[in-house]
C-alpha atoms as a PDB file:
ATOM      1  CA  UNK A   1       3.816  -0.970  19.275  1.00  0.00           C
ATOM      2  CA  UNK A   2       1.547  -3.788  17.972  1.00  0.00           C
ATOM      3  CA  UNK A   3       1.976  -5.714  15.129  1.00  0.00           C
ATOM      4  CA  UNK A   4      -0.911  -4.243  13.148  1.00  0.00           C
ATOM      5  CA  UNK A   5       1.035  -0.518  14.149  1.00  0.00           C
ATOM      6  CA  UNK A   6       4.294  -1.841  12.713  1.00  0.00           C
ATOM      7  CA  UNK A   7       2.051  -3.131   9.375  1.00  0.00           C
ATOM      8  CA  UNK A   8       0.654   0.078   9.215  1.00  0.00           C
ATOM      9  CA  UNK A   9       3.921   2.123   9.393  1.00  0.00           C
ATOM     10  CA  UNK A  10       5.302   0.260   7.329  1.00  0.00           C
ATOM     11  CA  UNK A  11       2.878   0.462   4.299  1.00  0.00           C
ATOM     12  CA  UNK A  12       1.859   4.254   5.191  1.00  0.00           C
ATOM     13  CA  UNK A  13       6.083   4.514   4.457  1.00  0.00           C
ATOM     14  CA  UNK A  14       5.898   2.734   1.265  1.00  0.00           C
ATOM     15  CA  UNK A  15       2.962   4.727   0.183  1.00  0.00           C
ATOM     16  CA  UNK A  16       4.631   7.818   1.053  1.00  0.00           C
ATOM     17  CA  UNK A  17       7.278   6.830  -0.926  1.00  0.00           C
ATOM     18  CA  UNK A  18       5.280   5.598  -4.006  1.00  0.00           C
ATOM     19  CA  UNK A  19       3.520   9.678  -3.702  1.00  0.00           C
ATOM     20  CA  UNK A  20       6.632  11.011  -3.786  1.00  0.00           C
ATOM     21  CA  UNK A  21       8.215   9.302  -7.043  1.00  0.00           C
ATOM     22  CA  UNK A  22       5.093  10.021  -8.671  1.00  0.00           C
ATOM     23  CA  UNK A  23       4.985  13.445  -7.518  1.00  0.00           C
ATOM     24  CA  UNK A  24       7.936  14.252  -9.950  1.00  0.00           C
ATOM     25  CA  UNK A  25       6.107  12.654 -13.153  1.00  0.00           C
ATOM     26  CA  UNK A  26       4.534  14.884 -15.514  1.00  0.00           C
ATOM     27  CA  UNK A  27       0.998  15.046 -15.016  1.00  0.00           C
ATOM     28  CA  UNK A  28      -0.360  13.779 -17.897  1.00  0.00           C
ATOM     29  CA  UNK A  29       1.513  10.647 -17.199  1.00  0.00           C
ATOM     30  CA  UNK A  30       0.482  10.337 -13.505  1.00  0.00           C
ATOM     31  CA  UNK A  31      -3.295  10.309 -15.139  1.00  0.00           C
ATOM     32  CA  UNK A  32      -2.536   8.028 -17.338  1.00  0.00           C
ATOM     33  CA  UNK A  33      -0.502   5.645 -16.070  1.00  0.00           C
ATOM     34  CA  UNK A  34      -0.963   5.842 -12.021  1.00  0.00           C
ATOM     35  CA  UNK A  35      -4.239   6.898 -11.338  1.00  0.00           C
ATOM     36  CA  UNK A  36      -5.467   3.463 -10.785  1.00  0.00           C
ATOM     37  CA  UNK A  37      -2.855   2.349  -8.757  1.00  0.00           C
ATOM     38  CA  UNK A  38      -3.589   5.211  -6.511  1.00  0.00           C
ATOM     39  CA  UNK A  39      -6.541   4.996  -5.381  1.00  0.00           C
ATOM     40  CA  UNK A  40      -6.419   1.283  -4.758  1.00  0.00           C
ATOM     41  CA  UNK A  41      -3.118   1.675  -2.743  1.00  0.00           C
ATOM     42  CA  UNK A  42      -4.884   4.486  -0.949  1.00  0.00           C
ATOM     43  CA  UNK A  43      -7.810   2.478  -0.268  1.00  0.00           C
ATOM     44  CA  UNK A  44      -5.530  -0.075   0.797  1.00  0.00           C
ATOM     45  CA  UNK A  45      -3.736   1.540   3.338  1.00  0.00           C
ATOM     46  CA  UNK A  46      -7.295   2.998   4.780  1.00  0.00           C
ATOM     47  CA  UNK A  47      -8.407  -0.593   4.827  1.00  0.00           C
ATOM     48  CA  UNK A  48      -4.995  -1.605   7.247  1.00  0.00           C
ATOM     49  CA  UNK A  49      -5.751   1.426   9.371  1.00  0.00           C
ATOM     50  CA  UNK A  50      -9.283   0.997  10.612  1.00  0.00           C
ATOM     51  CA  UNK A  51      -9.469  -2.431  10.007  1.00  0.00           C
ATOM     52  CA  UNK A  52      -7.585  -5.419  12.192  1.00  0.00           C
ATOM     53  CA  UNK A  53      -5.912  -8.018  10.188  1.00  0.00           C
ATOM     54  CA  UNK A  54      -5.191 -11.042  12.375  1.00  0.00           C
ATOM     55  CA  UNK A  55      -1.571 -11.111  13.478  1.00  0.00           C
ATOM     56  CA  UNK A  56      -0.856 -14.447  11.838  1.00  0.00           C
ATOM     57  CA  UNK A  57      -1.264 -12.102   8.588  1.00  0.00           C
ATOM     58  CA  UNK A  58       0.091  -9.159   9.692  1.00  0.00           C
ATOM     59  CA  UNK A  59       3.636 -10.957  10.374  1.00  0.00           C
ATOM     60  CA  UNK A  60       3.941 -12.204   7.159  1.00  0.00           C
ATOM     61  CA  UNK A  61       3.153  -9.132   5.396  1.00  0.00           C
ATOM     62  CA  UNK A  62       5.371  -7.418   7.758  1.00  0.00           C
ATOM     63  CA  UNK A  63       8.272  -9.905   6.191  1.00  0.00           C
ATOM     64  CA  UNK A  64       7.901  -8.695   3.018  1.00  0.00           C
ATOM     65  CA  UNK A  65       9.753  -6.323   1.797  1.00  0.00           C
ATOM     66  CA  UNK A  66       6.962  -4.191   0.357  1.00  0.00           C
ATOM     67  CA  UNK A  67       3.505  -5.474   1.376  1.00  0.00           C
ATOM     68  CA  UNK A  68       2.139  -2.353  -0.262  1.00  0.00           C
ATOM     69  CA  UNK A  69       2.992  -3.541  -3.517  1.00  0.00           C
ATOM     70  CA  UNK A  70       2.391  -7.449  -2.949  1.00  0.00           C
ATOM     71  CA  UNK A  71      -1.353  -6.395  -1.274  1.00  0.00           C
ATOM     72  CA  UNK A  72      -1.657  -4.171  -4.351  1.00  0.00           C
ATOM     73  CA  UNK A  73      -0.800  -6.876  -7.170  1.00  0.00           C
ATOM     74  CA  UNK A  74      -2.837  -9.480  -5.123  1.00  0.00           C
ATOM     75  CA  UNK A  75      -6.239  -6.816  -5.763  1.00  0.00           C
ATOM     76  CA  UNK A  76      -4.840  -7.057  -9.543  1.00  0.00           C
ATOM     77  CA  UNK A  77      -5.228 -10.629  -9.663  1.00  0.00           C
ATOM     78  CA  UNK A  78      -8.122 -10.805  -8.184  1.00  0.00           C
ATOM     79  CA  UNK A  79     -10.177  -8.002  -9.158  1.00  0.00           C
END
C-alpha cells in the first residue's frame, strides 16, 4: 500500500467516524452546528483521493493523530 493509500484510509476512517457521531445528533443541531464542517471535510477527503500529495506531506500527516481534523482547522485559518 502506498503512502498516499495509507493517508487516505486513514482520513476516510476519521471521516467515517466524525458521520457517525453526528449521525446520533438531533437534526436541527447537525444543521446548525455541522453543516459546514461537512462539506469541507467531505471535500477534503475527495481532494486526498484523486489528488497526489507528495509523500514528504503525506508522512507527516500520516503522524498525526487526526489529519482530518488538523487539514480541516488549517482550511479554517486560512479561508
Amino acid at each position: 500500500m502506498t503512502i498516499q493509500e495509507r493517508l487516505y484510509e486513514k482520513v476516510s476512517d476519521e471521516y467515517k467516524t466524525f458521520i457517525n457521531n453526528i449521525e446520533n445528533i438531533p437534526v436541527v443541531e447537525v444543521l446548525d452546528k455541522y453543516a459546514y464542517e461537512k462539506v469541507i471535510k467531505d471535500d477534503i477527503l475527495s481532494c486526498l483521493e484523486s489528488c497526489e500529495i507528495p509523500d514528504r506531506e503525506a508522512k507527516i500527516l500520516l503522524k498525526l493523530k487526526n489529519p482530518l481534523e488538523s487539514i480541516y482547522h488549517e482550511w479554517l485559518d486560512n479561508d
